[in-house]
Protein backbone atom coordinates (compact mmCIF):
# COMPACT_ATOMS: atom_id res chain seq x y z
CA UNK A 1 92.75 94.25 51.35
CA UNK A 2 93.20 97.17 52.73
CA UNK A 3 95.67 97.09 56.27
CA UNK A 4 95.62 100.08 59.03
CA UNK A 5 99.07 102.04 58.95
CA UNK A 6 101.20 102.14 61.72
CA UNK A 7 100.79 104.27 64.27
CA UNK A 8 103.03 106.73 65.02
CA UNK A 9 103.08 107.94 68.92
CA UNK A 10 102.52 111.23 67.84
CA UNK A 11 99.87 110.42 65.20
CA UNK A 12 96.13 111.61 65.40
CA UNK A 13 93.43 110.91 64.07
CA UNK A 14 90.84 113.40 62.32
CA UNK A 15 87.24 113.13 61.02
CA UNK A 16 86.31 114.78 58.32
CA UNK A 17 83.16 115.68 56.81
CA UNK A 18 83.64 116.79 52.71
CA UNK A 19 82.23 118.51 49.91
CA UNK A 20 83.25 118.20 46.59
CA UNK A 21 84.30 121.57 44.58
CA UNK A 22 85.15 122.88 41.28
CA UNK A 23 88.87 121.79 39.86
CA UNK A 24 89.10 125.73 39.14
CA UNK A 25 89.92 126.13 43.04
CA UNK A 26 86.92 128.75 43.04
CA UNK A 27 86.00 128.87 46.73
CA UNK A 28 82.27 127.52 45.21
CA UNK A 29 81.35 124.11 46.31
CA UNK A 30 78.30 121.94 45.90
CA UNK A 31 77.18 119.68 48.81
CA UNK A 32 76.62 116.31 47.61
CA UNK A 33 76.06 112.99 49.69
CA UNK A 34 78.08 113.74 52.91
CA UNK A 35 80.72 111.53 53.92
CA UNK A 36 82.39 111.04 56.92
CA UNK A 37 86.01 109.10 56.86
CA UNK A 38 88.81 109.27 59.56
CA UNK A 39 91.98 110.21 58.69
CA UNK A 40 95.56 109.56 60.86
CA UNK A 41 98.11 112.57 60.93
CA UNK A 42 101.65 110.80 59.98
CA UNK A 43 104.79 113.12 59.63
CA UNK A 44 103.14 115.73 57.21
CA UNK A 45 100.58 113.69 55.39
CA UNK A 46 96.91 112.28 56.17
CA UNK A 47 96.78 108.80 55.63
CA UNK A 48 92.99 106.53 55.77
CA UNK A 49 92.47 104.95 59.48
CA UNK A 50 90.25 102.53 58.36
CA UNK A 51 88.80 100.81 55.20
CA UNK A 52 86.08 102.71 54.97
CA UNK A 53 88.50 105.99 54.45
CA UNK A 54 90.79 103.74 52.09
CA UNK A 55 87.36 103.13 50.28
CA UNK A 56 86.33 106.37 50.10
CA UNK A 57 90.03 108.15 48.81
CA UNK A 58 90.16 105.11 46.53
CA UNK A 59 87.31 106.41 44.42
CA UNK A 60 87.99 109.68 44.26
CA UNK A 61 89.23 111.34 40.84
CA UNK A 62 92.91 111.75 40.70
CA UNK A 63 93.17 116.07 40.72
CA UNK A 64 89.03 116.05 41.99
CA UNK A 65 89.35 118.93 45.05
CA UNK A 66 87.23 118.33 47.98
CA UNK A 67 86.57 121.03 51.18
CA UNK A 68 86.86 119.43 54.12
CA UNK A 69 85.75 120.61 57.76
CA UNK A 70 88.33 118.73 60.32
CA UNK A 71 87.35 117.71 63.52
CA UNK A 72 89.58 115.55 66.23
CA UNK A 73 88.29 112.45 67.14
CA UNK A 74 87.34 112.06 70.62
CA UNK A 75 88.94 109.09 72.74
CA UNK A 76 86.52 106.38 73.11
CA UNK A 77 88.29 105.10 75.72
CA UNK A 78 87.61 108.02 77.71
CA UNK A 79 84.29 107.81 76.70
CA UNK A 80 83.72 104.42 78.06
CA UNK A 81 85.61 105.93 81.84
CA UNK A 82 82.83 108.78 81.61
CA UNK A 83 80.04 106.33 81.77
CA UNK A 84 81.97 104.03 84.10
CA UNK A 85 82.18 106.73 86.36
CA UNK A 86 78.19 107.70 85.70
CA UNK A 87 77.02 103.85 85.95
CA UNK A 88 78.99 103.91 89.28
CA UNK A 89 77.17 106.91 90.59
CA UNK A 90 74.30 105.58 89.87
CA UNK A 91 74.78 102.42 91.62
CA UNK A 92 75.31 103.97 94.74
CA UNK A 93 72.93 107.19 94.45
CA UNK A 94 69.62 106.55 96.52
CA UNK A 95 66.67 109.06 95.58
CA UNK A 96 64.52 110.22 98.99
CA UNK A 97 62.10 107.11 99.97
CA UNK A 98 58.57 107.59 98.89
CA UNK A 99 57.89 109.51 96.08
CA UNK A 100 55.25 109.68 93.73
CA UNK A 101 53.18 111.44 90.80
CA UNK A 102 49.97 110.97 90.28
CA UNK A 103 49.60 107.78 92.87
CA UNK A 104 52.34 106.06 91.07
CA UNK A 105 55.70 105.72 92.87
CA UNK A 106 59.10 106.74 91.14
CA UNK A 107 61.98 105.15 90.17
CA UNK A 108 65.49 106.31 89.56
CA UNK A 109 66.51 106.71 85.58
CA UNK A 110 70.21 106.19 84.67
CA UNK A 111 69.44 108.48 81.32
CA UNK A 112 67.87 111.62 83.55
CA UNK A 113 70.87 110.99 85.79
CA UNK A 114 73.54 111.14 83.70
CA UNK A 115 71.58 114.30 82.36
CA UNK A 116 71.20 116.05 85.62
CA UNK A 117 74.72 115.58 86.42
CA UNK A 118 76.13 117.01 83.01
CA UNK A 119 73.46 120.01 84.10
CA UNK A 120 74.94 120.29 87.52
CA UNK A 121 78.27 120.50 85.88
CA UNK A 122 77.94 123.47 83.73
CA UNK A 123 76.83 121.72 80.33
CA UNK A 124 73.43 123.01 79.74
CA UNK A 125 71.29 125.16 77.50
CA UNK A 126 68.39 127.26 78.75
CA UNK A 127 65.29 126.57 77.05
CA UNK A 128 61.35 127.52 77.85
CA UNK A 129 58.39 124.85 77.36
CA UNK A 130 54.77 125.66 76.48
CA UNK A 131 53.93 126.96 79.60
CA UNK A 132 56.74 129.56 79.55
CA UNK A 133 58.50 127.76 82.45
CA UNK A 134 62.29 127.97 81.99
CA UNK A 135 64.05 124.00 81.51
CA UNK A 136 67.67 123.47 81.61
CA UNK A 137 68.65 120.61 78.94
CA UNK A 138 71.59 118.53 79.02
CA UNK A 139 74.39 119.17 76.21
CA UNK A 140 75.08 116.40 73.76
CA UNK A 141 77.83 114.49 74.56
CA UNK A 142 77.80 112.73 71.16
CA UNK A 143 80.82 112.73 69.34
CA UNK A 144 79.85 114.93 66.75
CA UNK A 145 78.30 117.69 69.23
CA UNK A 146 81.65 117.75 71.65
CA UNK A 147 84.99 117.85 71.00
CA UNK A 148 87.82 116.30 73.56
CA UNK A 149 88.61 119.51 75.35
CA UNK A 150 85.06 119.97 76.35
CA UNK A 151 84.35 116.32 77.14
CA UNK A 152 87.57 116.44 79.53
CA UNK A 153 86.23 119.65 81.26
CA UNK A 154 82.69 117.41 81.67
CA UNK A 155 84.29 114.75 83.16
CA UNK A 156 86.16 116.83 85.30
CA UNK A 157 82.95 118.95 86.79
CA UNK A 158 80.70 115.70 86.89
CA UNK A 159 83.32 114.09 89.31
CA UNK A 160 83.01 117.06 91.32
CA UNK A 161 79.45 117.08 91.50
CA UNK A 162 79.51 113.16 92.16
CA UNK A 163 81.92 113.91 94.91
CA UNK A 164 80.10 117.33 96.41
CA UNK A 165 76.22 115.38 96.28
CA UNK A 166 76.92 111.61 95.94
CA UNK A 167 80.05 109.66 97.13
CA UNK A 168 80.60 112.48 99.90
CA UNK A 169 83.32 110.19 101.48
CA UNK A 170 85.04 109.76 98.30
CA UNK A 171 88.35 111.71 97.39
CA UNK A 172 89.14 112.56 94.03
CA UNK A 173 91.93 109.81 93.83
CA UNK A 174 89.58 106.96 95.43
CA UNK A 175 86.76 107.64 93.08
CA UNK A 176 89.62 107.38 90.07
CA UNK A 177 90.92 104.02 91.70
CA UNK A 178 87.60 102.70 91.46
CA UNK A 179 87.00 103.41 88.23
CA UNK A 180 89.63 102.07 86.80
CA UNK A 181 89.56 98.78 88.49
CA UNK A 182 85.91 98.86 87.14
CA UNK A 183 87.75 99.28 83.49
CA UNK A 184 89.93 96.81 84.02
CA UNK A 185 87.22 94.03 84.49
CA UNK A 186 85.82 95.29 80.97
């Protein structure tokens, strides 16, 4: 059975996404089935983080050469403090009283929320629909579409908009208290 190595303090871990190539070196590859393993930086080697990247090294040919785009793994523990923080938000955002389309009153939606604040941060792409009006759509924040650096700078401009249009009487460091005694119950 395969068993996690230990982790160094400086150690990090990497996801990689491979192709295999020719043993030749030739900079010619051929795409097959794509696989995704994480590997953990230790000293100056890359070591499997789980069993499914044990797995995965296992079965490869001894001398088989594989291309591999690298990508940092984004913390998921800051992942779960972005949505703490949005969830919160949400909880004490109240829309304007009264509104309706088409006869049918409107509620709040924690998706479009989380959406508008991302687009009130910064993290948006201009698009047009069918009747040539101009939309702004929400970035992914998936883990594949953004790396650490530009979830951090998201996090950072959503708690400013929370802060400038929300939780008005909030300061930076009482918004961050709150959050992390709301991570500390989870």
């Amino acid at each position: 059975m395969w068993r996690p190595p230990h982790a160094a303090p400086s150690s990090e871990s990497l996801l990689i996404s491979g192709k295999r190539c020719q043993r030749d070196g030739a900079p010619r590859c051929r795409s097959t089935a794509l696989t995704e393993i994480v590997l953990m930086k230790m000293a100056n080697i890359l070591v499997p983080h789980d069993e499914a990247a044990a797995d995965f090294i296992q079965k490869m040919k001894a001398g088989a050469l594989m291309h591999a785009d690298f990508k940092k793994v984004r913390n998921y523990q800051f992942h779960k403090k972005y949505f703490a923080l949005v969830t919160f938000a949400f909880d004490q955002w109240e829309p304007r009283g009264g509104l309706t389309y088409q006869g049918q009153p409107v509620a709040k939606n924690k998706e479009r929320f989380r959406k508008d604040l991302a687009i009130l941060a910064g993290f948006f792409e201009s698009t047009v629909n069918l009747k040539g009006e101009v939309r702004l759509e929400a970035k992914s924040i998936s883990f594949a579409q953004m790396d650490e650096i530009q979830f951090e700078a998201l996090y950072s401009a959503t708690i400013d908009v929370i802060l400038s249009r929300i939780l008005t009487k909030y300061t930076r460091q009482d918004l961050d208290n709150v959050i992390n005694q709301l991570l500390a119950f989870t």
